[in-house]
Protein backbone atom coordinates (compact mmCIF):
# COMPACT_ATOMS: atom_id res chain seq x y z
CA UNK A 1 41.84 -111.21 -56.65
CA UNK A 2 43.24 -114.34 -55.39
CA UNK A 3 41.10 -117.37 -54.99
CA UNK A 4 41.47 -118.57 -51.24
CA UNK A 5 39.42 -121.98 -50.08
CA UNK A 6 40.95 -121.78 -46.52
CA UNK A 7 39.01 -123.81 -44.14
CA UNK A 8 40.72 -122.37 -40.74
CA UNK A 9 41.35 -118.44 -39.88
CA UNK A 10 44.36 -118.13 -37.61
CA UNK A 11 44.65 -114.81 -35.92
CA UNK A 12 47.85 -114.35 -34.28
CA UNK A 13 48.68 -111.12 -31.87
CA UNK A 14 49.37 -108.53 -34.34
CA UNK A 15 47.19 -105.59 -36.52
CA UNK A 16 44.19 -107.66 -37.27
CA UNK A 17 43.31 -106.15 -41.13
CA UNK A 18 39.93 -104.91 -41.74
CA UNK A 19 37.10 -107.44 -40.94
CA UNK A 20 36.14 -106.08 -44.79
CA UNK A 21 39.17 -107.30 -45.94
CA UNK A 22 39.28 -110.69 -44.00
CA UNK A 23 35.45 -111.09 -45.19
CA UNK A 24 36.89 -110.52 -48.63
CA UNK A 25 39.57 -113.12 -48.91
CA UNK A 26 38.15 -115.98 -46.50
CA UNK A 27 33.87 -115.01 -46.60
CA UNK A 28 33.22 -118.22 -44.14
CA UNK A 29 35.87 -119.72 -42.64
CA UNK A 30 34.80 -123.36 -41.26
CA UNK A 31 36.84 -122.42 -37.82
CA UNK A 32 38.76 -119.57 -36.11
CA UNK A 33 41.91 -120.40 -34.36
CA UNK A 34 43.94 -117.66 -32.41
CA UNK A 35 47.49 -118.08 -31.35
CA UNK A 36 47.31 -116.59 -27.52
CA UNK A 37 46.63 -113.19 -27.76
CA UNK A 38 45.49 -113.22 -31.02
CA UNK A 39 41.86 -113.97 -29.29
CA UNK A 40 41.64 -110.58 -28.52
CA UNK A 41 42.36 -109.03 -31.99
CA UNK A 42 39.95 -111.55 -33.52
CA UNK A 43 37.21 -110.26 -31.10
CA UNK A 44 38.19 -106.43 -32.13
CA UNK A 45 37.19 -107.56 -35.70
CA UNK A 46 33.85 -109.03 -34.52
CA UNK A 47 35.61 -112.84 -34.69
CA UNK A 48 34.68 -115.25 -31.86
CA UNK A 49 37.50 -117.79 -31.37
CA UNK A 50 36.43 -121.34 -31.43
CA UNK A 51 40.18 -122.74 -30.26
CA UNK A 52 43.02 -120.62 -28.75
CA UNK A 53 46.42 -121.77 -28.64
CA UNK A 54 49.71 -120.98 -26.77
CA UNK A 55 51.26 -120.34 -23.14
CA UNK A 56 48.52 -118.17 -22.73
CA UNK A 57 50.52 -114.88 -21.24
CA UNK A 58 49.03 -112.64 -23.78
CA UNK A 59 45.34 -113.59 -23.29
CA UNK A 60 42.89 -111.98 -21.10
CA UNK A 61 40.40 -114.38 -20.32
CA UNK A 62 37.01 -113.62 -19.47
CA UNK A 63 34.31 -116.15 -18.50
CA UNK A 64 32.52 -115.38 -21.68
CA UNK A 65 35.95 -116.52 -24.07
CA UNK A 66 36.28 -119.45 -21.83
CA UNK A 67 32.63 -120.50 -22.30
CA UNK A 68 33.05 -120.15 -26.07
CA UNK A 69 36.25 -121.26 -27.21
CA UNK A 70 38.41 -124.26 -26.28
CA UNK A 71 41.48 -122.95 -24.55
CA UNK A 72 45.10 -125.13 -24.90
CA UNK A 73 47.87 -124.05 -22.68
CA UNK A 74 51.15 -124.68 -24.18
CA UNK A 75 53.72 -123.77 -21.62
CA UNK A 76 56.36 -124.37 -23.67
CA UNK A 77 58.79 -121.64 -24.16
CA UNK A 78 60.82 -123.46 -27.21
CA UNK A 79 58.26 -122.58 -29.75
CA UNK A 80 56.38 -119.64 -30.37
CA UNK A 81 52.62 -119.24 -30.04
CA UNK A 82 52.07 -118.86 -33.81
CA UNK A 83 53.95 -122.56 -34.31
CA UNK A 84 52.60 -124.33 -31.30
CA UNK A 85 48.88 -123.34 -32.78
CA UNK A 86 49.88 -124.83 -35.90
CA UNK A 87 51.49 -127.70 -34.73
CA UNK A 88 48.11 -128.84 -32.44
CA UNK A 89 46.21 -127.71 -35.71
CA UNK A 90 48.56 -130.00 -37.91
CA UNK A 91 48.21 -132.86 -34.95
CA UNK A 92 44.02 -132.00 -35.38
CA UNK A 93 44.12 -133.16 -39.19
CA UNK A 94 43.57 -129.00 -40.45
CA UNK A 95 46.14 -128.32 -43.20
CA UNK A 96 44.80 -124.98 -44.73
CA UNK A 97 45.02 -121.47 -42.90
CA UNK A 98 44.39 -117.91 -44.03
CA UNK A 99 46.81 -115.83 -41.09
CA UNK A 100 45.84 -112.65 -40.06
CA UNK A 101 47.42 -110.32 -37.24
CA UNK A 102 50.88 -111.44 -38.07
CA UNK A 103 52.18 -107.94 -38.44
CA UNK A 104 52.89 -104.36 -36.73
CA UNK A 105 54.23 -103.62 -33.51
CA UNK A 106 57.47 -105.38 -33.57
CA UNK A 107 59.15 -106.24 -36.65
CA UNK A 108 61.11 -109.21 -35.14
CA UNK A 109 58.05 -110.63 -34.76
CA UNK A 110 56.50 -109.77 -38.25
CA UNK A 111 60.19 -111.51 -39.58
CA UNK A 112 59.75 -114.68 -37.35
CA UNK A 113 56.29 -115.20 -38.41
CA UNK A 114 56.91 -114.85 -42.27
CA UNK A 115 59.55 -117.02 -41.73
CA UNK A 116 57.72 -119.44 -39.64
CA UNK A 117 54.84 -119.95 -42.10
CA UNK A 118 57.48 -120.68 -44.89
CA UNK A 119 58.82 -123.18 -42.75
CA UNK A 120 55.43 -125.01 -42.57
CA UNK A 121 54.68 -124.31 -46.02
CA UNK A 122 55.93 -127.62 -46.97
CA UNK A 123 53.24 -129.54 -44.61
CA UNK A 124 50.45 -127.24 -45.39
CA UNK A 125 48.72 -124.54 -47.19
CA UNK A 126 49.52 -121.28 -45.80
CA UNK A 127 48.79 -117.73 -46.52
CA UNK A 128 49.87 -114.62 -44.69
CA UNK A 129 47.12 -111.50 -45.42
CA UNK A 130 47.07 -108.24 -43.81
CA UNK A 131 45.49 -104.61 -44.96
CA UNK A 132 48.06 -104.33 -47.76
CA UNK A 133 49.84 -107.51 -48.75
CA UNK A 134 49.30 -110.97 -49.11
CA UNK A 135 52.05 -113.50 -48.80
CA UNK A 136 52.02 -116.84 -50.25
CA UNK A 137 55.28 -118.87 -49.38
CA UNK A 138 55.47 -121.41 -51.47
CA UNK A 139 58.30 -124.29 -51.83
CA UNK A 140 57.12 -125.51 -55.51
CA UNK A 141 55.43 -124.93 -58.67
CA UNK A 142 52.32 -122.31 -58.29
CA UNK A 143 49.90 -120.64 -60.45
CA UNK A 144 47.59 -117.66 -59.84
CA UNK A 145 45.86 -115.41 -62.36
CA UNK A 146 46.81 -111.54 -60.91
CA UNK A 147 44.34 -108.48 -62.03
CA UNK A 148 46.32 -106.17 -64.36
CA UNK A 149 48.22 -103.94 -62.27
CA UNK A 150 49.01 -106.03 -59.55
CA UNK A 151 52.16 -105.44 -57.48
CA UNK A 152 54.19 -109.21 -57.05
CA UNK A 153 57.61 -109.12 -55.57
CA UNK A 154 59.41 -112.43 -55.43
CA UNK A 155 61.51 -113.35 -52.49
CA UNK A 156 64.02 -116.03 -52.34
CA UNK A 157 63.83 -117.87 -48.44
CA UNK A 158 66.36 -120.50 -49.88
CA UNK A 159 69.79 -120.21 -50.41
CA UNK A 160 69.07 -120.68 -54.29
CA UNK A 161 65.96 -120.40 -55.82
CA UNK A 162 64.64 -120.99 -59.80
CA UNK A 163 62.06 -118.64 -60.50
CA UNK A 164 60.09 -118.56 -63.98
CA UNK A 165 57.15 -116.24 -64.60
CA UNK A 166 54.99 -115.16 -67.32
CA UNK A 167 52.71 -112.67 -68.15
CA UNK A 168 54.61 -109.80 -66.48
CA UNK A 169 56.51 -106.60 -66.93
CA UNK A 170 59.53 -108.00 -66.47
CA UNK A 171 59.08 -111.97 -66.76
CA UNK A 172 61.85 -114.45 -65.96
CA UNK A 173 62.81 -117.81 -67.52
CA UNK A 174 64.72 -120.45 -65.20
CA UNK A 175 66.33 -117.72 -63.34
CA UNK A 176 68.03 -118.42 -59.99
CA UNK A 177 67.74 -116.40 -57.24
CA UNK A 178 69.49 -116.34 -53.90
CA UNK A 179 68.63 -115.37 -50.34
């Protein structure tokens, strides 16, 4: 199991995983940011939102969310909700987020939000988790200690990418990989 120190839970608007799972990975995260109408899937996993994020046409507001969580409307229709919540995070000094509810429904949107957290990856520490996977995008050297067994797939998001591994099935040594 992976290690995660993640000070900031960012739901966005997709299948929240199991509040087991998120428990699991992240057991107290410091704060709970939702991009739009990810406020809604963090309160179907018993989450209360402490700031939500975006132009707001996905969230259904109740007096109760607006009492407890800081709402930002974004109206800007350039950006997505998932980047516009990390850019005011970035802004807010927070650097490290476990994402949840970037998946299901429509795959365009799964695709736009792996790529948009690889994108970021090189201003902070981000990790994608959902019921099944977790997704690390990473733009330099890393390190993590797998349990035997463990399914890794590499995926080049560069045009060329040098991968070396150890330790596994099928380990590679300076090996370049393209998109």
């Amino acid at each position: 199991m992976m290690d995660f120190k993640k000070s900031t839970l960012v739901f966005c608007n997709g299948d929240p995983p199991r509040k087991e799972r998120i428990k699991r990975l992240l057991p107290g995260p410091l704060r709970v940011v939702c991009a739009d109408g990810g406020a809604q899937q963090a309160l179907s996993v018993g989450y209360k939102p402490d700031i939500i994020v975006g132009d707001l046409d996905s969230l259904e507001q109740s007096d109760e969310l607006s009492r407890q969580a800081e709402i930002i409307a974004v109206p800007d229709q350039s950006n997505t909700d998932f980047e516009k919540t990390l850019d005011l995070m970035l802004a807010r000094g927070m650097d490290d987020f476990l994402v949840v509810a970037f998946s299901g429904g429509r795959i365009d949107q799964t695709l736009a939000n792996i790529m948009i957290a690889f994108e970021y990856s090189n201003r902070c520490s981000i990790t994608l988790a959902d019921d099944q996977f977790i997704l690390l995008p990473v733009r330099q050297a890393v390190e993590e200690r797998l349990a035997i067994g463990t399914t890794l797939s590499i995926i080049s998001m560069t045009d060329e990418s040098v991968i070396t591994t150890e330790g596994l099935a099928y380990e590679l040594s300076e090996s370049v990989m393209h998109t």
